[in-house]
PDB file of N, CA and C in Angstrom:
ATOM      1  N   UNK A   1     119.716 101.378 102.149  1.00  0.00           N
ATOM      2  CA  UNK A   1     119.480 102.003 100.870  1.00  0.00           C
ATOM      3  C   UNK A   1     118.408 101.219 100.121  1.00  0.00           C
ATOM      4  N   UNK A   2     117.310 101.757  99.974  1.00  0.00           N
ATOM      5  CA  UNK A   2     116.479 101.299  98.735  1.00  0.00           C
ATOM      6  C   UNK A   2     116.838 101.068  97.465  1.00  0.00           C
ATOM      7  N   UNK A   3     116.116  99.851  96.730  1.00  0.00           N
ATOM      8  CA  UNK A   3     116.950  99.563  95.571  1.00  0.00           C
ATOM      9  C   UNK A   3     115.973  99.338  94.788  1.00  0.00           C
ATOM     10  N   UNK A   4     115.530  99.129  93.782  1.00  0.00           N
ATOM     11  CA  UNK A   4     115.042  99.256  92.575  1.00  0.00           C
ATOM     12  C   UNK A   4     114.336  97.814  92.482  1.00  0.00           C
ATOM     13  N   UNK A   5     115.452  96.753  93.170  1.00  0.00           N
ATOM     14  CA  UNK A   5     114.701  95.835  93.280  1.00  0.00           C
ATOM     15  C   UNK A   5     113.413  95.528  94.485  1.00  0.00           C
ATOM     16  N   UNK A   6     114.033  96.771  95.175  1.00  0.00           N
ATOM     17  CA  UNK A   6     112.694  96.371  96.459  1.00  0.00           C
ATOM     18  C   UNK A   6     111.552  97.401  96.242  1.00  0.00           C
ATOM     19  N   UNK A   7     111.681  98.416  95.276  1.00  0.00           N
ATOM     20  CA  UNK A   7     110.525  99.077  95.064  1.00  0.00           C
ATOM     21  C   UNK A   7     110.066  97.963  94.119  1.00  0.00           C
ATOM     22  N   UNK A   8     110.450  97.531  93.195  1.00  0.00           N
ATOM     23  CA  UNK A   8     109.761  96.400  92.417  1.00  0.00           C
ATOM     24  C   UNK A   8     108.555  95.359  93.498  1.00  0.00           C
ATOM     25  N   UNK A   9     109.923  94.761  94.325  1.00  0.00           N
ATOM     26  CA  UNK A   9     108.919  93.825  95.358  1.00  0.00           C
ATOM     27  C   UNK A   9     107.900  94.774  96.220  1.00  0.00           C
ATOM     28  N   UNK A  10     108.162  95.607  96.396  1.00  0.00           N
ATOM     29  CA  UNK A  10     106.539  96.673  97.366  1.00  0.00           C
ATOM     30  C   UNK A  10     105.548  96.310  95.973  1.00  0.00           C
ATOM     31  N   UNK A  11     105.942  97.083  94.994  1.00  0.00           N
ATOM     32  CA  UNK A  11     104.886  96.941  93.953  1.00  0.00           C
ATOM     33  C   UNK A  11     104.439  95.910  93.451  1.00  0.00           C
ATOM     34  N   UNK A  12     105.267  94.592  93.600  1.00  0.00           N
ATOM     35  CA  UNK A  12     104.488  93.450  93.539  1.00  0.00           C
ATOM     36  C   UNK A  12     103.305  93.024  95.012  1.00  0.00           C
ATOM     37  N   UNK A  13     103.883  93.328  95.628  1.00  0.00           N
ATOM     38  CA  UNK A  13     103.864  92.747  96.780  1.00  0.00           C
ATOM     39  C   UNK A  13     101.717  93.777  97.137  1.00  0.00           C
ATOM     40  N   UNK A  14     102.185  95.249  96.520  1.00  0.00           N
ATOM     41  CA  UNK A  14     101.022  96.026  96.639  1.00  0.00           C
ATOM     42  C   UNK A  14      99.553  95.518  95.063  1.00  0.00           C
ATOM     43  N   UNK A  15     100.661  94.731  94.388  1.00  0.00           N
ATOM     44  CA  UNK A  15      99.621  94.500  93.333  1.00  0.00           C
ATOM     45  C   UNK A  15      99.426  96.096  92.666  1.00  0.00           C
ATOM     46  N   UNK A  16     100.633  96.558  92.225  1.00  0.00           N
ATOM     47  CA  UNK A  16     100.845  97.514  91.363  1.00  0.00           C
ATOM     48  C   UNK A  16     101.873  97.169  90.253  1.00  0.00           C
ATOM     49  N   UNK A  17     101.629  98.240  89.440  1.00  0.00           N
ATOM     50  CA  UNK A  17     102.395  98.543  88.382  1.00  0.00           C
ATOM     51  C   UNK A  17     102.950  99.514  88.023  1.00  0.00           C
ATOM     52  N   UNK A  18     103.852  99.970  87.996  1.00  0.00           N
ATOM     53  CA  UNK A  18     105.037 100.922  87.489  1.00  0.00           C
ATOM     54  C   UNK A  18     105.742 101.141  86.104  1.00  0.00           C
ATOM     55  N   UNK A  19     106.079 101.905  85.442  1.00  0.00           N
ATOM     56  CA  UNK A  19     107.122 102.064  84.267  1.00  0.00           C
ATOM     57  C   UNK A  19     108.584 102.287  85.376  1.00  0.00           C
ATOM     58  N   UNK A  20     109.375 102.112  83.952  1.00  0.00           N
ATOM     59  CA  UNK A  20     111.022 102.219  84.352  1.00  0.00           C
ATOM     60  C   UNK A  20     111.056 103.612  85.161  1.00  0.00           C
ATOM     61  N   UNK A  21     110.569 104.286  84.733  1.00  0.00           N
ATOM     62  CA  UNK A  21     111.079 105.938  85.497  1.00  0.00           C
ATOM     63  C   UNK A  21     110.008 106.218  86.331  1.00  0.00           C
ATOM     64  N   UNK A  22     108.654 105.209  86.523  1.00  0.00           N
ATOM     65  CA  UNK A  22     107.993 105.790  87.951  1.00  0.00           C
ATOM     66  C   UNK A  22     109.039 104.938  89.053  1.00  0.00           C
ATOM     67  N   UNK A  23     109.830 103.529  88.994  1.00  0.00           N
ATOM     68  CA  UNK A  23     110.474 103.400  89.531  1.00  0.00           C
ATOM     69  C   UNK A  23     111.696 104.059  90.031  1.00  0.00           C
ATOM     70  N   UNK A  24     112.377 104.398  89.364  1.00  0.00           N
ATOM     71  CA  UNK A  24     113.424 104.933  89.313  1.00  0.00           C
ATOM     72  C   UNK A  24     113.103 106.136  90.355  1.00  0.00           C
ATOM     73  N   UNK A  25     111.989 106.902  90.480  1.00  0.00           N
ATOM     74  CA  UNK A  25     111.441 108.424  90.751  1.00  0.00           C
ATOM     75  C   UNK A  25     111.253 107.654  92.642  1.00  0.00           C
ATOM     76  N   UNK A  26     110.520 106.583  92.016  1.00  0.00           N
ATOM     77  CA  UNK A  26     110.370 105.883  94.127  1.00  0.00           C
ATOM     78  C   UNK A  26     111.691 105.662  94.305  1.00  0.00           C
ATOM     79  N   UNK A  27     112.662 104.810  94.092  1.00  0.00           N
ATOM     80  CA  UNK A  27     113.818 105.366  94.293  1.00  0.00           C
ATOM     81  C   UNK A  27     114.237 105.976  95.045  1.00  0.00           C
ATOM     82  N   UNK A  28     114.539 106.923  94.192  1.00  0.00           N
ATOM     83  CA  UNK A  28     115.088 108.118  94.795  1.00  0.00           C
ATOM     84  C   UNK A  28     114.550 109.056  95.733  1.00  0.00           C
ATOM     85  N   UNK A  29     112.843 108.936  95.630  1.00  0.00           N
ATOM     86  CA  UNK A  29     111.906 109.412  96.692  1.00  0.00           C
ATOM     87  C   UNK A  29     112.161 108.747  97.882  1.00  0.00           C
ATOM     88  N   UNK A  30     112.281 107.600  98.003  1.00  0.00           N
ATOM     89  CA  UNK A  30     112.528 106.667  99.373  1.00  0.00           C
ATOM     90  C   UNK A  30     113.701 107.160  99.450  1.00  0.00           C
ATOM     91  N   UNK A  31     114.691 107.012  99.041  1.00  0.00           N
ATOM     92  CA  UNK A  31     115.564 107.411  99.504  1.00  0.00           C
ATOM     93  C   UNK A  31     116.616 108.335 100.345  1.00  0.00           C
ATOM     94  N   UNK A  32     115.707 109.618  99.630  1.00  0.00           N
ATOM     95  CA  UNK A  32     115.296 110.690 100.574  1.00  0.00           C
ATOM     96  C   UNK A  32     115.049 110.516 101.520  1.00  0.00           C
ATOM     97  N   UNK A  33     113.824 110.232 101.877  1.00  0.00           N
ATOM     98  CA  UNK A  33     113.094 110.057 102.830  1.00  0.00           C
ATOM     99  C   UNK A  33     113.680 109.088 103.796  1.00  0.00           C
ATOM    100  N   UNK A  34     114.386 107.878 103.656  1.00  0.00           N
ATOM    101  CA  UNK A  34     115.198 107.177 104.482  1.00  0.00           C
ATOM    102  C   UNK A  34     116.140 108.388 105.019  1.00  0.00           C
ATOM    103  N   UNK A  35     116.734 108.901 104.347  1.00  0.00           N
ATOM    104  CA  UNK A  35     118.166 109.596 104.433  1.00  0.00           C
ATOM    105  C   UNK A  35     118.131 110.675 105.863  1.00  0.00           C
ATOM    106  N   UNK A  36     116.165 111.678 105.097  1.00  0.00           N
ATOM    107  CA  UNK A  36     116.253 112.554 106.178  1.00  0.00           C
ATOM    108  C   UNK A  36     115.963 111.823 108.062  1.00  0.00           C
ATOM    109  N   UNK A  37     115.033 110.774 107.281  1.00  0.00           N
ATOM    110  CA  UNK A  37     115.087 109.929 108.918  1.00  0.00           C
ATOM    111  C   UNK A  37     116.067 109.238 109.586  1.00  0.00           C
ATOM    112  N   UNK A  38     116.917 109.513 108.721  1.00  0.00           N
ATOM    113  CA  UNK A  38     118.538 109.148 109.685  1.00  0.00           C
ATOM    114  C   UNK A  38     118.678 110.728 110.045  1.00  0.00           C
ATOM    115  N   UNK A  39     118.408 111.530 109.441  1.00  0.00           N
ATOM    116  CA  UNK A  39     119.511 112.741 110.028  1.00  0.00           C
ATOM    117  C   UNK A  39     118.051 113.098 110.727  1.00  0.00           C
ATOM    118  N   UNK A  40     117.295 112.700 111.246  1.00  0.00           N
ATOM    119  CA  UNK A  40     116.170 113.109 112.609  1.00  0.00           C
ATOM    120  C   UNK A  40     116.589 112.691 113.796  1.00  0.00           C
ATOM    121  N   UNK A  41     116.854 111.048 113.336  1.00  0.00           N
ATOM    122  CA  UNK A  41     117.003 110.144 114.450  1.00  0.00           C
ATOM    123  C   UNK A  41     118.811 110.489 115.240  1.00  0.00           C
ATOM    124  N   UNK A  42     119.091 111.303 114.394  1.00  0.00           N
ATOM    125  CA  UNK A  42     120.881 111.939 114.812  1.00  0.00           C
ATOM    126  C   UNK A  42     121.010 113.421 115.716  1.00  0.00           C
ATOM    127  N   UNK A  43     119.604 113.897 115.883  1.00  0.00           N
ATOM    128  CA  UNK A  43     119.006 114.614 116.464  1.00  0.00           C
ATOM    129  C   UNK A  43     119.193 114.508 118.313  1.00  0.00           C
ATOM    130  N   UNK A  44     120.037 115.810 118.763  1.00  0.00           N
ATOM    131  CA  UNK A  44     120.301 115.677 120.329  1.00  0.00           C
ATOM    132  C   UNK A  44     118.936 116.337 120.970  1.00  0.00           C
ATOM    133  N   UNK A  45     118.154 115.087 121.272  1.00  0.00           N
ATOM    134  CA  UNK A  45     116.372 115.087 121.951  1.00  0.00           C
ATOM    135  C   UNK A  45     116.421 115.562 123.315  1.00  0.00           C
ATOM    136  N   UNK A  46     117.642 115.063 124.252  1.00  0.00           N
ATOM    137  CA  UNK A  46     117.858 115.140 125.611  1.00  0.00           C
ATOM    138  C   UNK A  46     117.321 116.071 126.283  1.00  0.00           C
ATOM    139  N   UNK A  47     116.778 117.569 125.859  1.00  0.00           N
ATOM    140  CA  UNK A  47     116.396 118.575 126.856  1.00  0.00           C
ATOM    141  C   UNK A  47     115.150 118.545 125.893  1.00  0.00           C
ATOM    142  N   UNK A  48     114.995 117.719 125.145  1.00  0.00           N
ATOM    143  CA  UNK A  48     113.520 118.407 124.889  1.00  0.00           C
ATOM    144  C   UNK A  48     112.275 117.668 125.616  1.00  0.00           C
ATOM    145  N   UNK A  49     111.361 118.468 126.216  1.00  0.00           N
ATOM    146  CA  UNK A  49     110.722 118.078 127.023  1.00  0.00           C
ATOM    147  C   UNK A  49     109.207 117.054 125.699  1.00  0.00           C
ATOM    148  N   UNK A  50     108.671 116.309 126.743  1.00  0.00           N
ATOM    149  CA  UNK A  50     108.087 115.073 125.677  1.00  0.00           C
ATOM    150  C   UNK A  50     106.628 115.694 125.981  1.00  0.00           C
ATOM    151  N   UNK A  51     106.058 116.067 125.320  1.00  0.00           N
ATOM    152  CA  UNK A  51     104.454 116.171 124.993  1.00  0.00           C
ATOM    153  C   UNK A  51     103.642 115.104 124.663  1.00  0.00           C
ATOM    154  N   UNK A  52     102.385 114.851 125.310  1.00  0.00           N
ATOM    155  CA  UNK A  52     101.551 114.070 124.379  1.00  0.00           C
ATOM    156  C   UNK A  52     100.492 114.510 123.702  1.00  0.00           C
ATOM    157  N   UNK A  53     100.079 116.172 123.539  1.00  0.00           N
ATOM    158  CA  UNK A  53      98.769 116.727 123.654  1.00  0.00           C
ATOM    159  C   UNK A  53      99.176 118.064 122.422  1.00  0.00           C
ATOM    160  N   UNK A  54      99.282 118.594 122.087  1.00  0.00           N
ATOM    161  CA  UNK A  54      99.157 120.002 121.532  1.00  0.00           C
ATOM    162  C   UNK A  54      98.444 120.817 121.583  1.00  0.00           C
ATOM    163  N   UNK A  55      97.006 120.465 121.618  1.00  0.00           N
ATOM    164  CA  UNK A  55      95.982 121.423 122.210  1.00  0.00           C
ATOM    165  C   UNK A  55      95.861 121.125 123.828  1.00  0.00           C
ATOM    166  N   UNK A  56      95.470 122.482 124.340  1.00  0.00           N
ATOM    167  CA  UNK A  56      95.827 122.410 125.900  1.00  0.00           C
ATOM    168  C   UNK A  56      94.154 121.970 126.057  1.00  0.00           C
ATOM    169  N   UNK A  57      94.464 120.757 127.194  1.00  0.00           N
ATOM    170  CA  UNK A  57      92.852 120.013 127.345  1.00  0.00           C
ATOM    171  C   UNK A  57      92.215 121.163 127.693  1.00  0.00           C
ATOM    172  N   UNK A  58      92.272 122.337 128.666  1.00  0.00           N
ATOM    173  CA  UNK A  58      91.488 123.514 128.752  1.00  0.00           C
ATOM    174  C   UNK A  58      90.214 124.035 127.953  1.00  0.00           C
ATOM    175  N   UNK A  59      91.078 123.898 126.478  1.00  0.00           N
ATOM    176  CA  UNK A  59      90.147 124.167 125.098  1.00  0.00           C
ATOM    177  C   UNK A  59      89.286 123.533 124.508  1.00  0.00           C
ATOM    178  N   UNK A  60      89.245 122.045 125.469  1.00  0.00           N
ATOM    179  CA  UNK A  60      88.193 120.735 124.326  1.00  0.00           C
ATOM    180  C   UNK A  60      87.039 120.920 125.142  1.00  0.00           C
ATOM    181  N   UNK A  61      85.672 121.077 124.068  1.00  0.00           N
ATOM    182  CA  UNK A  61      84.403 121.771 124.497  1.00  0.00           C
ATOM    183  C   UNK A  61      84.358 120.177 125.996  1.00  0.00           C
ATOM    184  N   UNK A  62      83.472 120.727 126.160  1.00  0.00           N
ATOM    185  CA  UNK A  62      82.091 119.608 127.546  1.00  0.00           C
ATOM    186  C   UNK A  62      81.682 118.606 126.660  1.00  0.00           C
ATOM    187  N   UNK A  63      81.361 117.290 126.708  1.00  0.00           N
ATOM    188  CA  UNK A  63      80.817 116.576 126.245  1.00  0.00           C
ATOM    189  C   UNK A  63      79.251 116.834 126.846  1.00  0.00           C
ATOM    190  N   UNK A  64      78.231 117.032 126.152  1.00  0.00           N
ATOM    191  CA  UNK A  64      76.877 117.364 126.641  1.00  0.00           C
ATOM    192  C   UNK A  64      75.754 116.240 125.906  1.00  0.00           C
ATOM    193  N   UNK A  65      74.857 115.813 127.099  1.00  0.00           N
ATOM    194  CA  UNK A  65      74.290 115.023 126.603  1.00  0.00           C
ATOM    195  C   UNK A  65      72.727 115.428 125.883  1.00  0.00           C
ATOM    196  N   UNK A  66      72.589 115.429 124.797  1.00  0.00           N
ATOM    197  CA  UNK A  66      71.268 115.660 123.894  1.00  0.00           C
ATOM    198  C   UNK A  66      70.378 114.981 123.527  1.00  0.00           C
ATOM    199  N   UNK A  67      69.289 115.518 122.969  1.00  0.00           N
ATOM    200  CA  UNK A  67      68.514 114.420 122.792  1.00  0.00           C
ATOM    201  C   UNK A  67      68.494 114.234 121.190  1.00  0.00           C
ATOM    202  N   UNK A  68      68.433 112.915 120.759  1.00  0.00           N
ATOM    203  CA  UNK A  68      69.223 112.219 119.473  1.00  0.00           C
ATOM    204  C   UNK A  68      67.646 111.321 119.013  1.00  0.00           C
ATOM    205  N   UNK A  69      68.148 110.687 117.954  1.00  0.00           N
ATOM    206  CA  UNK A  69      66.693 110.287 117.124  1.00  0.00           C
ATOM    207  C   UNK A  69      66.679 109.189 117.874  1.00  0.00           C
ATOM    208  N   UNK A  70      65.325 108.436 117.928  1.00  0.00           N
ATOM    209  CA  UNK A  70      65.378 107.191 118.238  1.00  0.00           C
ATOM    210  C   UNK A  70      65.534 106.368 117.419  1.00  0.00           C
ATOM    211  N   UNK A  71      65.998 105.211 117.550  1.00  0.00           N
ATOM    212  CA  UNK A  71      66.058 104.227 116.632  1.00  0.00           C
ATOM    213  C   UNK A  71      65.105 103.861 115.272  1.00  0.00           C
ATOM    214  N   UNK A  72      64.081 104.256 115.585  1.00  0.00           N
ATOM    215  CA  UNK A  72      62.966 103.971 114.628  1.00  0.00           C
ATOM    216  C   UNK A  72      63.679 104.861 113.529  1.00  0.00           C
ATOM    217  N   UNK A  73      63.715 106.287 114.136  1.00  0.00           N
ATOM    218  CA  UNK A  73      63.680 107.481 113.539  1.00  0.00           C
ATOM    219  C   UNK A  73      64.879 107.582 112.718  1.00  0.00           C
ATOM    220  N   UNK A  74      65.932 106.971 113.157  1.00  0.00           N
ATOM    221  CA  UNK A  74      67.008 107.007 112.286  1.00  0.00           C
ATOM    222  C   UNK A  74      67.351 105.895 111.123  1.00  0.00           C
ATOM    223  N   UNK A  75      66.352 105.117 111.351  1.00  0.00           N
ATOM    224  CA  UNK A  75      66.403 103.869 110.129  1.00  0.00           C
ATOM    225  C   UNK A  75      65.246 104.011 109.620  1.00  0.00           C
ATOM    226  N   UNK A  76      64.010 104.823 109.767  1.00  0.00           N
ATOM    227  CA  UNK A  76      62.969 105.251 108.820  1.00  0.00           C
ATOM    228  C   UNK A  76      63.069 105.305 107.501  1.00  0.00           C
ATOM    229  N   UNK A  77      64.377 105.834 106.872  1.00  0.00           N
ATOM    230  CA  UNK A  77      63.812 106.422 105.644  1.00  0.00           C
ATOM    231  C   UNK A  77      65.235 105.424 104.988  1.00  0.00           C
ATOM    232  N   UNK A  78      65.639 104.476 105.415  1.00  0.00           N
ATOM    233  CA  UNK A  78      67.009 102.973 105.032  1.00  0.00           C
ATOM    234  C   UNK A  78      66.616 103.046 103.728  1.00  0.00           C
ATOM    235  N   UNK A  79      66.884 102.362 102.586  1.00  0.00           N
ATOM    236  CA  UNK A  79      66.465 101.364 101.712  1.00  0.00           C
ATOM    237  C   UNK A  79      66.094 100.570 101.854  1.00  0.00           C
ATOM    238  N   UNK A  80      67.275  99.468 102.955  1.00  0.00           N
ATOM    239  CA  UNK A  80      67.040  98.342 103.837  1.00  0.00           C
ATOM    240  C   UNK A  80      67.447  98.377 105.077  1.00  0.00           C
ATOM    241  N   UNK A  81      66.374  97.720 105.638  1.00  0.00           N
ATOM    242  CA  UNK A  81      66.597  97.193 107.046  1.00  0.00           C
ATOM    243  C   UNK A  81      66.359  95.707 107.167  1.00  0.00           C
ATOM    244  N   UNK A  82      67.223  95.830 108.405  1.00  0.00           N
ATOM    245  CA  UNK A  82      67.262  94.041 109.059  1.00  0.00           C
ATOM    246  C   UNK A  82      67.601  94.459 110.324  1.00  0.00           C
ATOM    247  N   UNK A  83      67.046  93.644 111.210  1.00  0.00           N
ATOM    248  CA  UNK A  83      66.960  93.517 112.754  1.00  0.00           C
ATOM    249  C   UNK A  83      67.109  94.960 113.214  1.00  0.00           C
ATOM    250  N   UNK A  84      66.546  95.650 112.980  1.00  0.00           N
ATOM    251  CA  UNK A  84      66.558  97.018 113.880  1.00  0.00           C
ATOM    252  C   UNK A  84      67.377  97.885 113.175  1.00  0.00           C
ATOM    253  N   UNK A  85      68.200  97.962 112.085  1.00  0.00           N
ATOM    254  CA  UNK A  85      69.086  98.394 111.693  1.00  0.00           C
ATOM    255  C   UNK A  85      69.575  98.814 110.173  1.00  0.00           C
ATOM    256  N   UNK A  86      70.590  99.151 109.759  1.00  0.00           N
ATOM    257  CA  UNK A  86      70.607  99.465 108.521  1.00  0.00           C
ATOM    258  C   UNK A  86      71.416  97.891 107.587  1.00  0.00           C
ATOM    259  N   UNK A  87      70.880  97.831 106.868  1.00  0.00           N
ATOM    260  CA  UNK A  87      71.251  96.844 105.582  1.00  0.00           C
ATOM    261  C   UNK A  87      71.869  96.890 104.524  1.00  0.00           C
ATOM    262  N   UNK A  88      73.129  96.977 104.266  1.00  0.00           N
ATOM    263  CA  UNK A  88      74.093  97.451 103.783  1.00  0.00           C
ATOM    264  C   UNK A  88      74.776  95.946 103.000  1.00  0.00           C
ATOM    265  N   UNK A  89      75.119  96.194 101.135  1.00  0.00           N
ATOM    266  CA  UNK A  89      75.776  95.011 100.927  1.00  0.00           C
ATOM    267  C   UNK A  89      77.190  95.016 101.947  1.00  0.00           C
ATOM    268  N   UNK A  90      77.349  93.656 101.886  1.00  0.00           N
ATOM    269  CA  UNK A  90      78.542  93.245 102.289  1.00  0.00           C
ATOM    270  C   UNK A  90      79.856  93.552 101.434  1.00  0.00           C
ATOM    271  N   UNK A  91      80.886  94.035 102.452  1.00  0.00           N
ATOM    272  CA  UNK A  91      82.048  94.654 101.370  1.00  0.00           C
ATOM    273  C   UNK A  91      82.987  93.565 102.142  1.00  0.00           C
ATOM    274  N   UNK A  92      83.964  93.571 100.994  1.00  0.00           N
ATOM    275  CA  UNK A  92      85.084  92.534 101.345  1.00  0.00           C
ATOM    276  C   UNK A  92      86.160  93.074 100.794  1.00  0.00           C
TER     277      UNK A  92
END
């Protein structure tokens, strides 16, 4: 069971902030959501056969090979470049 104190610690823990009743609302949202994934996992799976695919591979186009810009051509019009390439600030 989720508790009020551990949505607190996610939200510390996420570097968020909450009021009393957005807590209260996760809560009871998790809670749910725990609840129905017990009554999934209570679920008799035994004849159901296991898929890994949903679309039948039949339907996924050809991979075809084209002809694409060259390098020059695709960093032509950058702001910046460096070594052959695009120059982008650094994100952290």
């Amino acid at each position: 069971m989720i508790t009020e104190k551990d949505v607190k610690h996610i939200a510390s823990l996420s570097k968020l902030e909450f009021n009393e009743a957005e807590i209260e609302g996760f809560v009871s949202d998790l809670n749910n959501i725990v609840d129905y994934v017990n009554t999934l996992a209570k679920v008799n799976t035994d004849d159901v056969k296991e898929i890994s695919n949903l679309t039948p591979l039949k339907e996924l186009r050809k991979d075809e090979i084209k002809q694409s810009l060259s390098q020059e051509e695709a960093i032509m019009n950058a702001p910046k470049q460096k070594d052959g390439g695009f120059s982008v600030p650094k994100v952290v």
